[in-house]
N, C-alpha and C. Protein backbone atom coordinates (compact mmCIF):
# COMPACT_ATOMS: atom_id res chain seq x y z
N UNK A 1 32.60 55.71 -8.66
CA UNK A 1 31.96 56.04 -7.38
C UNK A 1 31.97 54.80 -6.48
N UNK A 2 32.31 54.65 -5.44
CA UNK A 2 32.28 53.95 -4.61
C UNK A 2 31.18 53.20 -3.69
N UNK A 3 31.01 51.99 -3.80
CA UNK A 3 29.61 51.20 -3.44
C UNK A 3 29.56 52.13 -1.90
N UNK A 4 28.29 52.14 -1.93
CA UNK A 4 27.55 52.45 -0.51
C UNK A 4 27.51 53.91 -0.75
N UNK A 5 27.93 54.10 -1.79
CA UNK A 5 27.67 56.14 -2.08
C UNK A 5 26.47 56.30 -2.00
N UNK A 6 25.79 57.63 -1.96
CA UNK A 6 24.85 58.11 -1.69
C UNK A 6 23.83 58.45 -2.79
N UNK A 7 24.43 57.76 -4.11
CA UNK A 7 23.27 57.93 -4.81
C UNK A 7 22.83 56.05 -4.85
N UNK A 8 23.75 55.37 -4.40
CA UNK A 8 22.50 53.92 -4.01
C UNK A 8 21.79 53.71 -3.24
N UNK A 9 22.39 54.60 -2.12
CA UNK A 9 21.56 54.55 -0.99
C UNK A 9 20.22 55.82 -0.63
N UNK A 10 20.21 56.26 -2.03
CA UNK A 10 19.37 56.93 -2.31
C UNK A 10 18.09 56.26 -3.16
N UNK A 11 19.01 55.19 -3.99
CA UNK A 11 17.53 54.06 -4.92
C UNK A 11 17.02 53.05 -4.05
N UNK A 12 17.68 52.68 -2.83
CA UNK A 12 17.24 52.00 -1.60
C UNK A 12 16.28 52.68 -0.99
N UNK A 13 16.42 53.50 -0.59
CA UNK A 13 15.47 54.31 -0.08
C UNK A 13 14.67 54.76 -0.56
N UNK A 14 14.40 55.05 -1.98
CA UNK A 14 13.48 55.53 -2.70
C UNK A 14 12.37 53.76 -2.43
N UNK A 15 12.83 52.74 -2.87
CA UNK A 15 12.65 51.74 -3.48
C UNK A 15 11.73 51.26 -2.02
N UNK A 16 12.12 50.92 -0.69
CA UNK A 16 11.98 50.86 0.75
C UNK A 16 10.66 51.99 0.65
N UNK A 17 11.18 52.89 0.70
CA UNK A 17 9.38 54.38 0.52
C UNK A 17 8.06 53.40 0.39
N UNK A 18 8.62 53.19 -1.28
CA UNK A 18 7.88 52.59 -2.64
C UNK A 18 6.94 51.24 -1.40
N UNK A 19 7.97 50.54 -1.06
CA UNK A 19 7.68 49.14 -0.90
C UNK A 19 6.47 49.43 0.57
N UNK A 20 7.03 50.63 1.12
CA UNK A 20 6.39 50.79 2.53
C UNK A 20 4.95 51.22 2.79
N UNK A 21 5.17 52.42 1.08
CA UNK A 21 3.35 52.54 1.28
C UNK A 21 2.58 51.91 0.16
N UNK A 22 3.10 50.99 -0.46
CA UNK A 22 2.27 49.75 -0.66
C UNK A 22 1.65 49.17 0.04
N UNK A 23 2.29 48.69 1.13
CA UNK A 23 1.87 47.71 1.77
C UNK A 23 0.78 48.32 2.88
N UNK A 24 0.99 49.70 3.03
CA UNK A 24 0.45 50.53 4.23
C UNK A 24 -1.00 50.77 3.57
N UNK A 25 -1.36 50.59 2.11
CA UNK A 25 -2.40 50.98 1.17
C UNK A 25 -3.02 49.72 0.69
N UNK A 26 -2.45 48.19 0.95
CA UNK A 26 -2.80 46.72 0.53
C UNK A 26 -3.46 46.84 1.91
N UNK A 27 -2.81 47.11 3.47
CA UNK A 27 -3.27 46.43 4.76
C UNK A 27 -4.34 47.39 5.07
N UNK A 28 -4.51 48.27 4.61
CA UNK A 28 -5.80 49.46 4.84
C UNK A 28 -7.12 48.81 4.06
N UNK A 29 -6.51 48.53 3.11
CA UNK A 29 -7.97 48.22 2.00
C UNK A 29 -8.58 46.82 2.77
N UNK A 30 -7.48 45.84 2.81
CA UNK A 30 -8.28 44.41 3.36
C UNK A 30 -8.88 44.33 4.25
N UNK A 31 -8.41 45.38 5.29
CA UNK A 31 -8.96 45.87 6.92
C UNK A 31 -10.66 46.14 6.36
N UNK A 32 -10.70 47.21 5.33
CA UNK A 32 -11.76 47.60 5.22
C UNK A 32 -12.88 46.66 3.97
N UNK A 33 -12.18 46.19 3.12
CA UNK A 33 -12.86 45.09 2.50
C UNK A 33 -13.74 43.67 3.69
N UNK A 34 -12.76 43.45 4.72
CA UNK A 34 -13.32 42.65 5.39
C UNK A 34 -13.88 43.21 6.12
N UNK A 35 -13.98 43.90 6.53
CA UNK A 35 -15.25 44.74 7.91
C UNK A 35 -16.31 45.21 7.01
N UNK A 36 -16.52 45.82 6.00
CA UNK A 36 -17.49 46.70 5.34
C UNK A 36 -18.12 45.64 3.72
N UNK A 37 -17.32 45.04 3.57
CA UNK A 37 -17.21 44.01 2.17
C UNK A 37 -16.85 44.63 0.75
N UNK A 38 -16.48 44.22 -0.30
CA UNK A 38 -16.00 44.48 -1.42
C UNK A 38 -16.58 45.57 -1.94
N UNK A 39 -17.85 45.33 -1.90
CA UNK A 39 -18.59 46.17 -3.06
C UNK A 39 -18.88 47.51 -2.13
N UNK A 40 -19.08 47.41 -0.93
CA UNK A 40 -19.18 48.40 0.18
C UNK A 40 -18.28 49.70 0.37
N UNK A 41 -17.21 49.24 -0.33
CA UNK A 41 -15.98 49.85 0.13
C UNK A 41 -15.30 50.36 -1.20
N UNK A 42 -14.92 51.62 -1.66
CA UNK A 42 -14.32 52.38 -2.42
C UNK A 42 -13.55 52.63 -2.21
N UNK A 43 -12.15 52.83 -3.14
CA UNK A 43 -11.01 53.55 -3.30
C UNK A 43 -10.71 54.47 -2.43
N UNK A 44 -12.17 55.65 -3.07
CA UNK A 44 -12.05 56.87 -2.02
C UNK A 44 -12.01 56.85 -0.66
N UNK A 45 -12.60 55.35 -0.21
CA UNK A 45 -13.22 55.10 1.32
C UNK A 45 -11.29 54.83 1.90
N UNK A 46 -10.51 53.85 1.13
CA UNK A 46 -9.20 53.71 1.41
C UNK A 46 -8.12 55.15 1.41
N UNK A 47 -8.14 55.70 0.35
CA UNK A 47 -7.68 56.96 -0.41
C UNK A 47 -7.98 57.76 1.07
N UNK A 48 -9.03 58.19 1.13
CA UNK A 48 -9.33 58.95 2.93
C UNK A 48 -9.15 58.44 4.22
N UNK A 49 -9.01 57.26 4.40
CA UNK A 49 -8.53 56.44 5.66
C UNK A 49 -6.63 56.63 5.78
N UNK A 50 -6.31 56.75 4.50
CA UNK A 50 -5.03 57.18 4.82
C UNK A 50 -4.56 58.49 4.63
N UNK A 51 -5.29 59.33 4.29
CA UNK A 51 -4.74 60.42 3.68
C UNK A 51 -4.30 60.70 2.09
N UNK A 52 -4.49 60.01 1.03
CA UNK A 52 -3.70 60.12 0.38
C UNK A 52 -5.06 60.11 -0.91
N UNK A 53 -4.63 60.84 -2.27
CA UNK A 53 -5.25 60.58 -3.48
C UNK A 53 -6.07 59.05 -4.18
N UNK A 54 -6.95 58.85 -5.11
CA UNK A 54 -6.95 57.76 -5.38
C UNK A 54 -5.85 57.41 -6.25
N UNK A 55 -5.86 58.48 -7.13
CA UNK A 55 -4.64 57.93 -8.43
C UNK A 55 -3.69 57.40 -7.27
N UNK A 56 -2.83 58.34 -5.83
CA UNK A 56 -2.01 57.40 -5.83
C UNK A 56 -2.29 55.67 -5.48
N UNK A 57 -3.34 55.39 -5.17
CA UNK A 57 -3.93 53.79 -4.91
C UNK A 57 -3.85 53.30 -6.52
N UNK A 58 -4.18 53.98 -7.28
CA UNK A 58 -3.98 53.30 -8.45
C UNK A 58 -2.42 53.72 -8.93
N UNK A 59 -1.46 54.30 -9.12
CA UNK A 59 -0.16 54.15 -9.19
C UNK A 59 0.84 52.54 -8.26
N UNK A 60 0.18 52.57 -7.24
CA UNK A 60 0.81 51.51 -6.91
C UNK A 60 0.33 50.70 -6.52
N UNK A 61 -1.08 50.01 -6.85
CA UNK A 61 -1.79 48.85 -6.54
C UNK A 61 -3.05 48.46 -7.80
N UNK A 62 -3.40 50.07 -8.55
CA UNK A 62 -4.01 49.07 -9.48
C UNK A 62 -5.67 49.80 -9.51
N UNK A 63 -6.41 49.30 -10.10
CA UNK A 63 -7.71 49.25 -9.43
C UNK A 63 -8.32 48.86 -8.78
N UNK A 64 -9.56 48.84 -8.12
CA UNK A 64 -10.03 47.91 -7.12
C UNK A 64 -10.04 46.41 -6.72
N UNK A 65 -10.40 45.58 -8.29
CA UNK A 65 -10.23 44.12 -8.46
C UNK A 65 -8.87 44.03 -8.37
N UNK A 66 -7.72 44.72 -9.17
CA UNK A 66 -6.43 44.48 -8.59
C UNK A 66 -6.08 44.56 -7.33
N UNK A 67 -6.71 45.24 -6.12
CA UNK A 67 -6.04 45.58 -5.34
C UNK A 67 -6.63 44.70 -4.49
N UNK A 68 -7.97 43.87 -4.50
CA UNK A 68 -8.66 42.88 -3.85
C UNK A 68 -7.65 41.58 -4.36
N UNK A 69 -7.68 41.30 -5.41
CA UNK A 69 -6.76 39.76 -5.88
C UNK A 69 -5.60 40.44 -5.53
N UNK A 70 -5.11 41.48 -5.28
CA UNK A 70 -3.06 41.11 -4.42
C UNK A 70 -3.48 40.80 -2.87
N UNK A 71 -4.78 41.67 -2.42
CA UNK A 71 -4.92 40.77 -0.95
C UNK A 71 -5.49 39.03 -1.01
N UNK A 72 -6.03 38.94 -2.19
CA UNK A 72 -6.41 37.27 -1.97
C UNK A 72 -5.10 36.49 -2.08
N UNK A 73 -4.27 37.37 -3.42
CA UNK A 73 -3.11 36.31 -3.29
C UNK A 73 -1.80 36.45 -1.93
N UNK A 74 -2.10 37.69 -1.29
CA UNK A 74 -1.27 37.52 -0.34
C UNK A 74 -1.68 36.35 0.57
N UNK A 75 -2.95 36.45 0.85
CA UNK A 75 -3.71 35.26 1.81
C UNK A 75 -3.13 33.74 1.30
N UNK A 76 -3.34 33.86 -0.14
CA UNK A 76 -3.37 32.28 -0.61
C UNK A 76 -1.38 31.60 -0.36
N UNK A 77 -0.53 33.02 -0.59
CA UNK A 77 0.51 32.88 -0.41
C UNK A 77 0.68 32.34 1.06
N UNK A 78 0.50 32.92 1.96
CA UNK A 78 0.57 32.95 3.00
C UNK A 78 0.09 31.11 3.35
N UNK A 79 -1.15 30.72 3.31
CA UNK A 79 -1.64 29.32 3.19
C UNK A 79 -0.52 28.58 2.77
N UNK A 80 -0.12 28.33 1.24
CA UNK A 80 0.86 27.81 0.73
C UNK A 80 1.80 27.66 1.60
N UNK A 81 2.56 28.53 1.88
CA UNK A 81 3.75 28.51 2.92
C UNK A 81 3.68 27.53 4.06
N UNK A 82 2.24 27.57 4.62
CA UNK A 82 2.13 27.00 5.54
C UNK A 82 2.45 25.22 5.18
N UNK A 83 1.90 25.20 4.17
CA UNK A 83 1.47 23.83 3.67
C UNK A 83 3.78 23.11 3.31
N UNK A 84 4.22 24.05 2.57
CA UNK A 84 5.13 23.80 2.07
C UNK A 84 6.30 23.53 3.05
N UNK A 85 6.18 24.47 4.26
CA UNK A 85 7.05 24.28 5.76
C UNK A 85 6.95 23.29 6.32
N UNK A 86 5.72 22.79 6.29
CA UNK A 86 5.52 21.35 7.27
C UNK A 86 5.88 20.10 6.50
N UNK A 87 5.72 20.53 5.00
CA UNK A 87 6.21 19.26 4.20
C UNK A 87 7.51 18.65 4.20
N UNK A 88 8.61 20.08 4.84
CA UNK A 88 9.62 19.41 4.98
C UNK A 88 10.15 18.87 6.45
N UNK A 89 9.04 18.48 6.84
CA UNK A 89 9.38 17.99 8.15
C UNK A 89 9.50 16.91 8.67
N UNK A 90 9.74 15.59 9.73
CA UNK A 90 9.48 14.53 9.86
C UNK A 90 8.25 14.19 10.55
N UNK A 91 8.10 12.78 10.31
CA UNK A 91 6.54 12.97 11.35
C UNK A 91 5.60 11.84 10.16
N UNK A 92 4.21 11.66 11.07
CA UNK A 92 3.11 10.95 10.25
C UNK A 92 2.87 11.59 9.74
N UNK A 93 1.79 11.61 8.31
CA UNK A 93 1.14 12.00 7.56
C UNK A 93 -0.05 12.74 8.47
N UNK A 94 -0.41 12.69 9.70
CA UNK A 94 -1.65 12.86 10.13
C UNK A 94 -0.59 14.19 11.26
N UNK A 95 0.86 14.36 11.84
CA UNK A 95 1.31 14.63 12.49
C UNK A 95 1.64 16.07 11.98
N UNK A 96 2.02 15.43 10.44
CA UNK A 96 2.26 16.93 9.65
C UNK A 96 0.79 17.54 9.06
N UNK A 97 0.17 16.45 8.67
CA UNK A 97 -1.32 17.66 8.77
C UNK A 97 -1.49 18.34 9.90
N UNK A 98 -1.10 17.43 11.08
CA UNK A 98 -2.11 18.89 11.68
C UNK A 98 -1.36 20.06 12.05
N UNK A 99 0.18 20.06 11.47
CA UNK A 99 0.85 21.16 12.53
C UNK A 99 0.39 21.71 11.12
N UNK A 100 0.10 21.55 9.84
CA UNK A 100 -0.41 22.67 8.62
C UNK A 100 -1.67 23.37 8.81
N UNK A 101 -2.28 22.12 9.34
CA UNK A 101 -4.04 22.46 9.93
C UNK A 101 -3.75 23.96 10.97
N UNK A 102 -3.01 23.58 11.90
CA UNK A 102 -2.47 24.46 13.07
C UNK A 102 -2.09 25.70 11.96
N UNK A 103 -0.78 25.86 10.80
CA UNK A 103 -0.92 27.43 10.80
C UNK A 103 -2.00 27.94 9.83
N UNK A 104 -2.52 27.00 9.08
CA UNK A 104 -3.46 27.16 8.18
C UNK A 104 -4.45 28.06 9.10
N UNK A 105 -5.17 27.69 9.86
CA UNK A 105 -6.08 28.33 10.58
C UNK A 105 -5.77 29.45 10.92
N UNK A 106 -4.56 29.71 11.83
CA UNK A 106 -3.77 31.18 12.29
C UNK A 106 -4.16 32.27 10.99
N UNK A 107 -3.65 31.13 9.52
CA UNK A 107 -3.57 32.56 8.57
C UNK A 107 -4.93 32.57 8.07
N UNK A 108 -5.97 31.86 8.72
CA UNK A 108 -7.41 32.40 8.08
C UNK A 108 -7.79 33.51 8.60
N UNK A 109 -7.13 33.62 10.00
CA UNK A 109 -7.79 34.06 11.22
C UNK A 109 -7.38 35.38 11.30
N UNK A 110 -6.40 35.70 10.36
CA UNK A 110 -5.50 37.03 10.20
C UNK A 110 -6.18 37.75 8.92
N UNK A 111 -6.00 38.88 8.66
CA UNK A 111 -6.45 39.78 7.77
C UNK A 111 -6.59 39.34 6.07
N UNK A 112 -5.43 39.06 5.88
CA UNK A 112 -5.22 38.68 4.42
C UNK A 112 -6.33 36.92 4.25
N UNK A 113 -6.10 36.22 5.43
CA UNK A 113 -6.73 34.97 5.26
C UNK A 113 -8.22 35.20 5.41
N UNK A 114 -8.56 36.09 5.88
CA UNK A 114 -10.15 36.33 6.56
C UNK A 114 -10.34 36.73 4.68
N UNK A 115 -10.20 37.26 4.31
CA UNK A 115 -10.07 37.91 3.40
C UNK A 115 -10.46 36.78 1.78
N UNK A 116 -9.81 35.85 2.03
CA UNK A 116 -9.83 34.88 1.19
C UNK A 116 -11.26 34.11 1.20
N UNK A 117 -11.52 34.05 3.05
CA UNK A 117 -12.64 33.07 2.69
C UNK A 117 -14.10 34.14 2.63
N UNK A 118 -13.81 35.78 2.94
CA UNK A 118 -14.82 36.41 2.67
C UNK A 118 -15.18 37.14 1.09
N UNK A 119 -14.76 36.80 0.55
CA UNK A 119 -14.66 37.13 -0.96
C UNK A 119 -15.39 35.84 -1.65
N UNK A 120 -16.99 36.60 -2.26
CA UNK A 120 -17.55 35.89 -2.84
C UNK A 120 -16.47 35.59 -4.39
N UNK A 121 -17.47 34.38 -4.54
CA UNK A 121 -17.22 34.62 -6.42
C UNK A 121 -17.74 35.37 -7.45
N UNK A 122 -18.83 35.86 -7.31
CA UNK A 122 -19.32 37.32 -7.86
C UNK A 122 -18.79 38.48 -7.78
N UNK A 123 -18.36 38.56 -6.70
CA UNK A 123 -17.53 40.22 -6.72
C UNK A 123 -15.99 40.24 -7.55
N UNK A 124 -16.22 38.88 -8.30
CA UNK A 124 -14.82 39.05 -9.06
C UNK A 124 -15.20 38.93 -10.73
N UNK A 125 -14.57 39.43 -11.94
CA UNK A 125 -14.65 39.34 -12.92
C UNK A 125 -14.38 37.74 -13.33
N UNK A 126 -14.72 37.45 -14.68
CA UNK A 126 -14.53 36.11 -15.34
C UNK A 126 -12.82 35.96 -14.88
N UNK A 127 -12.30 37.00 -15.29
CA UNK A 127 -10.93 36.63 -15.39
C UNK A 127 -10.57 36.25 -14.12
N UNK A 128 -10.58 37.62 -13.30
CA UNK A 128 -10.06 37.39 -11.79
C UNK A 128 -11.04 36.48 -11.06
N UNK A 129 -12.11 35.41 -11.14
CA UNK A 129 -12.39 34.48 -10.79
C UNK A 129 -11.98 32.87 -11.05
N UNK A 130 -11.23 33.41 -12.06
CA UNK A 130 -10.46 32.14 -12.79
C UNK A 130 -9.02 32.51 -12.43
N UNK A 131 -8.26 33.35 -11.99
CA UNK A 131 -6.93 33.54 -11.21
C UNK A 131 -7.22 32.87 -9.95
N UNK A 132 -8.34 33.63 -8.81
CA UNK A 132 -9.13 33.24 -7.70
C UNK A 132 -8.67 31.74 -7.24
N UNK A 133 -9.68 31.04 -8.22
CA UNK A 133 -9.85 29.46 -8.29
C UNK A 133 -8.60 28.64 -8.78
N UNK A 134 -7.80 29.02 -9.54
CA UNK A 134 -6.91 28.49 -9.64
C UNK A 134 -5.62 28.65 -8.79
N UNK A 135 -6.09 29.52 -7.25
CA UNK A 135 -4.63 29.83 -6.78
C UNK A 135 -5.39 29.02 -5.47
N UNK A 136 -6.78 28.96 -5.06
CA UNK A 136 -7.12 28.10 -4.12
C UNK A 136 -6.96 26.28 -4.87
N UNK A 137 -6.86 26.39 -5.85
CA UNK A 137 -7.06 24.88 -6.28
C UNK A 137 -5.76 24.12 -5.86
N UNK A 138 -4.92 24.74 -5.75
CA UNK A 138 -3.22 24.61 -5.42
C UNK A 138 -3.18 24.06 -3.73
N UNK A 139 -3.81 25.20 -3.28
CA UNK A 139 -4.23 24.81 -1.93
C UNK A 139 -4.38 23.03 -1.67
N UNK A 140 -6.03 23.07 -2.26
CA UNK A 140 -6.49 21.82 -1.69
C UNK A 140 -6.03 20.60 -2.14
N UNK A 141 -5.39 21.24 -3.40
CA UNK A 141 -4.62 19.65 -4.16
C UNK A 141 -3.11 19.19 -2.83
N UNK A 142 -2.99 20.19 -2.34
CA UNK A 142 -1.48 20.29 -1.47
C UNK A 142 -2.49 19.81 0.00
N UNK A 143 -3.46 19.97 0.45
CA UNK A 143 -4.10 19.10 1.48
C UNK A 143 -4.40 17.65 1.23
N UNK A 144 -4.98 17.91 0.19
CA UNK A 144 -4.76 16.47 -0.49
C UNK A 144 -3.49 15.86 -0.27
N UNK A 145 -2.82 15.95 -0.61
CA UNK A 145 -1.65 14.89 -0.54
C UNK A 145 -0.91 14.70 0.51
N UNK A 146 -1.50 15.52 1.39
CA UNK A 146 -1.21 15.28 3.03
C UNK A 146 -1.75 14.43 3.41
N UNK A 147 -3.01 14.59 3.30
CA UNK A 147 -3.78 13.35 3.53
C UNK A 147 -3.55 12.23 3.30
N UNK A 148 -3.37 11.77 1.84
CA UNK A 148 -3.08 10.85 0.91
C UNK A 148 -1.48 10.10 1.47
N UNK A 149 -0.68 10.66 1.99
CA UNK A 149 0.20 10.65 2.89
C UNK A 149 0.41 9.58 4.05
N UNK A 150 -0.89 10.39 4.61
CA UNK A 150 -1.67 10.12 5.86
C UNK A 150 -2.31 8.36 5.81
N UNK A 151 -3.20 8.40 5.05
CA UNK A 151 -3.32 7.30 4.59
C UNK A 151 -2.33 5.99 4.46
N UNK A 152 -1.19 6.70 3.39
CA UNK A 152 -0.47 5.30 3.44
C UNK A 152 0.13 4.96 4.32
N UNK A 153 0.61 6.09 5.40
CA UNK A 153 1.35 5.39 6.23
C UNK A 153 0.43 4.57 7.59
N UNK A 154 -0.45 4.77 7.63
CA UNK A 154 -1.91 4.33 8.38
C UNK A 154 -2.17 5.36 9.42
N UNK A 155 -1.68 6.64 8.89
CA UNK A 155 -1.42 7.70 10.46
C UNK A 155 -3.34 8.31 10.27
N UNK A 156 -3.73 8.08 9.13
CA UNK A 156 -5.12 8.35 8.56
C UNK A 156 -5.81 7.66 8.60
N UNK A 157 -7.19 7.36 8.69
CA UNK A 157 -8.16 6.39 8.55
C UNK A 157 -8.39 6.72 7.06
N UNK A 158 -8.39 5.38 6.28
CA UNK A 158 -8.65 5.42 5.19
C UNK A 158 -9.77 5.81 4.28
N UNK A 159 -9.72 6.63 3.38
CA UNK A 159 -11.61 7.19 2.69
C UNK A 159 -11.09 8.18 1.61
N UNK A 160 -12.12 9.16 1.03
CA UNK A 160 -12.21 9.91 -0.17
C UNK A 160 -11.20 10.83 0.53
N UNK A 161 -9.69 10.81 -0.22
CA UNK A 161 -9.16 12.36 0.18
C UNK A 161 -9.60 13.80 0.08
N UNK A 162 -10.63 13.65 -1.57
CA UNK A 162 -11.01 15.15 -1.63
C UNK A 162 -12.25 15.28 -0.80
N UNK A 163 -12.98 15.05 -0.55
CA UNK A 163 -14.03 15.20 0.58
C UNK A 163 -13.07 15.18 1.86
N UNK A 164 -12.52 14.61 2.33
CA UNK A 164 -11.96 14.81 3.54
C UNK A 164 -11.36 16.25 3.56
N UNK A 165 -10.35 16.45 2.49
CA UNK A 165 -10.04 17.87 2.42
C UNK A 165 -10.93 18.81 2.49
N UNK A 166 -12.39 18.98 1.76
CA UNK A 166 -12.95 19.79 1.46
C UNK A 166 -13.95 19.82 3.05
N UNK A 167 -13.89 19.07 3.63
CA UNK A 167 -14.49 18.62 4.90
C UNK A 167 -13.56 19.64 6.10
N UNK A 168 -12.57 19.36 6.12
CA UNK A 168 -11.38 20.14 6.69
C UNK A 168 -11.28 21.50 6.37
N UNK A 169 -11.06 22.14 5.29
CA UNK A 169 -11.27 23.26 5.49
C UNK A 169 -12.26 23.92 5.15
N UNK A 170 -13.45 23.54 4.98
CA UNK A 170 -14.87 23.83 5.31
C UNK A 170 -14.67 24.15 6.56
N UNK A 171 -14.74 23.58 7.68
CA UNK A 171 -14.88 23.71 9.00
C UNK A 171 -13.77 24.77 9.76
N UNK A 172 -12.32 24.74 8.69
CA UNK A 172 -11.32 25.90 9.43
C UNK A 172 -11.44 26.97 9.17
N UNK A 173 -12.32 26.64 7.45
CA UNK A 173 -12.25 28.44 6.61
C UNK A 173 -13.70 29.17 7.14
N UNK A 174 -15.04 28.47 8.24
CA UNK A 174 -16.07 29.09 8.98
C UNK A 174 -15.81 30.10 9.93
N UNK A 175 -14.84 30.29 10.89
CA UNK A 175 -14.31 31.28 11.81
C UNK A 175 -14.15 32.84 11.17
N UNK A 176 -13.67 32.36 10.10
CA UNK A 176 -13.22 33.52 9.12
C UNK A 176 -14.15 34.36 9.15
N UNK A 177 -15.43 33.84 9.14
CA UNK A 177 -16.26 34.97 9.09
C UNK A 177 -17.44 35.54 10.21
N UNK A 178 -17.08 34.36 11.17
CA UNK A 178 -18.22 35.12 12.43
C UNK A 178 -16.82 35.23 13.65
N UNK A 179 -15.44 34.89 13.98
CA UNK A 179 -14.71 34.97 15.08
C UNK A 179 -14.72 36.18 14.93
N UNK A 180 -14.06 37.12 16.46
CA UNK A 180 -14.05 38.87 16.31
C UNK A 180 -12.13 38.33 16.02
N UNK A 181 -12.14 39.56 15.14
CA UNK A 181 -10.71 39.64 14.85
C UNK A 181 -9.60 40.11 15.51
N UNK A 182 -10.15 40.64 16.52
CA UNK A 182 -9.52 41.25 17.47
C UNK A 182 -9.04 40.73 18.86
N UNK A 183 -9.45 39.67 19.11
CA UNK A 183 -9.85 38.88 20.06
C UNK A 183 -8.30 37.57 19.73
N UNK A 184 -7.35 37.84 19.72
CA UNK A 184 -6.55 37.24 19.07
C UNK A 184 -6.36 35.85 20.13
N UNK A 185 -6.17 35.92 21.47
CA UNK A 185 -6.47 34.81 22.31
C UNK A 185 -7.41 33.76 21.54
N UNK A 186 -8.91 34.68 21.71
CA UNK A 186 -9.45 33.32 21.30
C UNK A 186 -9.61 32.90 19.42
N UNK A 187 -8.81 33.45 18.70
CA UNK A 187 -9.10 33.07 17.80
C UNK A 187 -8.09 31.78 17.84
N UNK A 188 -6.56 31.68 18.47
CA UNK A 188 -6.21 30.55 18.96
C UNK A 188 -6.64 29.43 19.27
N UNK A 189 -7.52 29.90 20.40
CA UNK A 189 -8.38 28.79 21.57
C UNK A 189 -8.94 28.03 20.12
N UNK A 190 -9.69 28.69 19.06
CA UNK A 190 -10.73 28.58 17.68
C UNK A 190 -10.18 27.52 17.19
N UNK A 191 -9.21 27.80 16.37
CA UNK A 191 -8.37 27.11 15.61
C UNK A 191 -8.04 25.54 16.27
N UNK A 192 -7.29 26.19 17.37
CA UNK A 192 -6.71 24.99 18.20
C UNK A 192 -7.56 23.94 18.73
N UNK A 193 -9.15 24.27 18.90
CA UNK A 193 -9.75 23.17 19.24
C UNK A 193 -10.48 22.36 17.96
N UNK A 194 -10.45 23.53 17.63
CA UNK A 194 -11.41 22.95 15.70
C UNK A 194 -9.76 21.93 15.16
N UNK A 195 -9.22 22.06 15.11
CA UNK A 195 -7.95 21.35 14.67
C UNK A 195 -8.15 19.70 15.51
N UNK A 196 -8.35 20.05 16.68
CA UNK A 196 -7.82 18.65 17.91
C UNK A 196 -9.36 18.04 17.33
N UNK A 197 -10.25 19.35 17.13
CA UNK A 197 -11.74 17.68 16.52
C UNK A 197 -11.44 17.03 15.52
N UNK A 198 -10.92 17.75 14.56
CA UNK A 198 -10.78 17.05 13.21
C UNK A 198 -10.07 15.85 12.92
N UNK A 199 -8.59 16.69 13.47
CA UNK A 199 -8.08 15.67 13.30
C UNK A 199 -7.65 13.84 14.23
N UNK A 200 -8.72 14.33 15.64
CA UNK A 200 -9.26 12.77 15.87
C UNK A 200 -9.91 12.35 15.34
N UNK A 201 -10.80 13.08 14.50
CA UNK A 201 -11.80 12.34 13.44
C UNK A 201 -11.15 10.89 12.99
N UNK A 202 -9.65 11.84 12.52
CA UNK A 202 -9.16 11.03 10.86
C UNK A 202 -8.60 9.81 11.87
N UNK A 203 -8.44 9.84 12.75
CA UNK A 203 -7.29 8.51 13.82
C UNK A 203 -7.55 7.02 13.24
N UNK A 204 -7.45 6.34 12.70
CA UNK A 204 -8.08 4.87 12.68
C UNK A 204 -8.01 4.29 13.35
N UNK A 205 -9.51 3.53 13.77
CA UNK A 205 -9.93 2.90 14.97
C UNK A 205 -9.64 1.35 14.62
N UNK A 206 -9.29 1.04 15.55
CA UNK A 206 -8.23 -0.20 15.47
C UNK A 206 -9.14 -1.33 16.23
C-alpha cells in the first residue's frame, strides 16, 4: 500500500481527534480549578461544561489528582522553557534574568501558570505532593544559577542566591492570584513593572 493511503491517514486523524480533546478537557478543568478551586470543582462540573461523560475524562486524563498534576506540570513545563530559551542567549547574567523574569511572569499570568501558584499543598496526595515539589524544585535551582551567573560576572549585586530567588518569585508568583485574568493588557503592564523593580533591586551600587 502506498504511503499517504488512507488507512494512515486515517491513524493521523484518529490520533489528532485523540490529541484535540485532551487538551479541550486539560484547558476546561484548569479554567475551572482556578476560578472555583480544586476541591470546589468535580469531574462532573468539567464532564458538563463540555458536554461529555466522566469516564470519558477519565479515559483520557485520569482522575482528578491526575488531571490537576498534568495541568501543574504543563505550567511547570511551560516555566522551564522559559528559563532554558534565555540560557542560550548572550547577555549579563542580570540581562538574561530578566528577559526569563519577563516570560516567567507571562506564564504565571496564563492559565496553566495561575494554576501552579494556586494549588495548595494539601489538595495533593503524599505522592503527588512529592512529584509537585520536585518539578518546582527544578525551577528555582535553574533561577538560581541565573543569578549565581549574575553575580560572577558583577551584572548582580552580590548576596544569598536562594533567598534572592525565593524573593523573586515570591513577588512574580503574587499576581497569580489577585490580577483579573482577563484583563490581558494589564497583566503585562503587572509583570513588566514588577520585573523593572526587582530587577533594579539586584544592580550593584558602585
Amino acid at each position: 500500500m502506498a504511503p499517504g493511503s488512507a488507512p494512515f491517514r486515517a491513524r493521523v486523524s484518529r490520533e489528532e481527534e485523540r490529541a484535540s480533546k485532551r487538551e479541550a478537557l486539560l484547558v476546561t478543568a484548569v479554567r475551572m480549578f482556578n476560578a472555583n478551586g480544586f476541591h470546589a470543582t468535580s469531574l462532573d462540573d468539567v464532564a458538563t461544561a463540555l458536554r461529555v461523560s466522566k469516564p470519558t475524562i477519565y479515559y483520557y486524563l485520569g482522575n482528578k489528582e491526575q488531571v490537576l498534576l498534568e495541568c501543574l506540570e504543563r505550567g511547570l513545563l511551560q516555566l522551564r522553557a522559559a528559563v532554558e530559551t534565555v540560557n542560550s542567549r548572550l547577555g549579563t547574567g542580570l540581562e538574561r534574568l530578566r528577559a526569563v523574569l519577563l516570560r516567567y511572569g507571562e506564564v504565571i499570568m496564563g492559565e496553566f501558570g495561575r494554576c501552579v501558584i494556586r494549588t495548595g499543598d494539601e489538595e495533593l496526595s503524599p505522592e503527588g505532593l512529592a512529584r509537585f515539589k520536585q518539578m518546582k524544585k527544578l525551577i528555582d535551582l535553574e533561577l538560581r544559577a541565573l543569578i549565581c551567573k549574575g553575580m560572577a560576572d558583577g551584572s548582580i549585586v552580590k548576596g544569598d542566591e536562594k533567598m534572592t530567588a525565593f524573593t523573586i518569585a515570591g513577588a512574580l508568583n503574587w499576581p497569580a492570584r489577585w490580577a483579573d485574568a482577563t484583563q490581558n493588557e494589564d497583566a503585562r503592564t503587572i509583570v513588566t513593572g514588577l520585573v523593572d523593580i526587582l530587577t533594579f533591586g539586584l544592580i550593584p551600587r558602585h
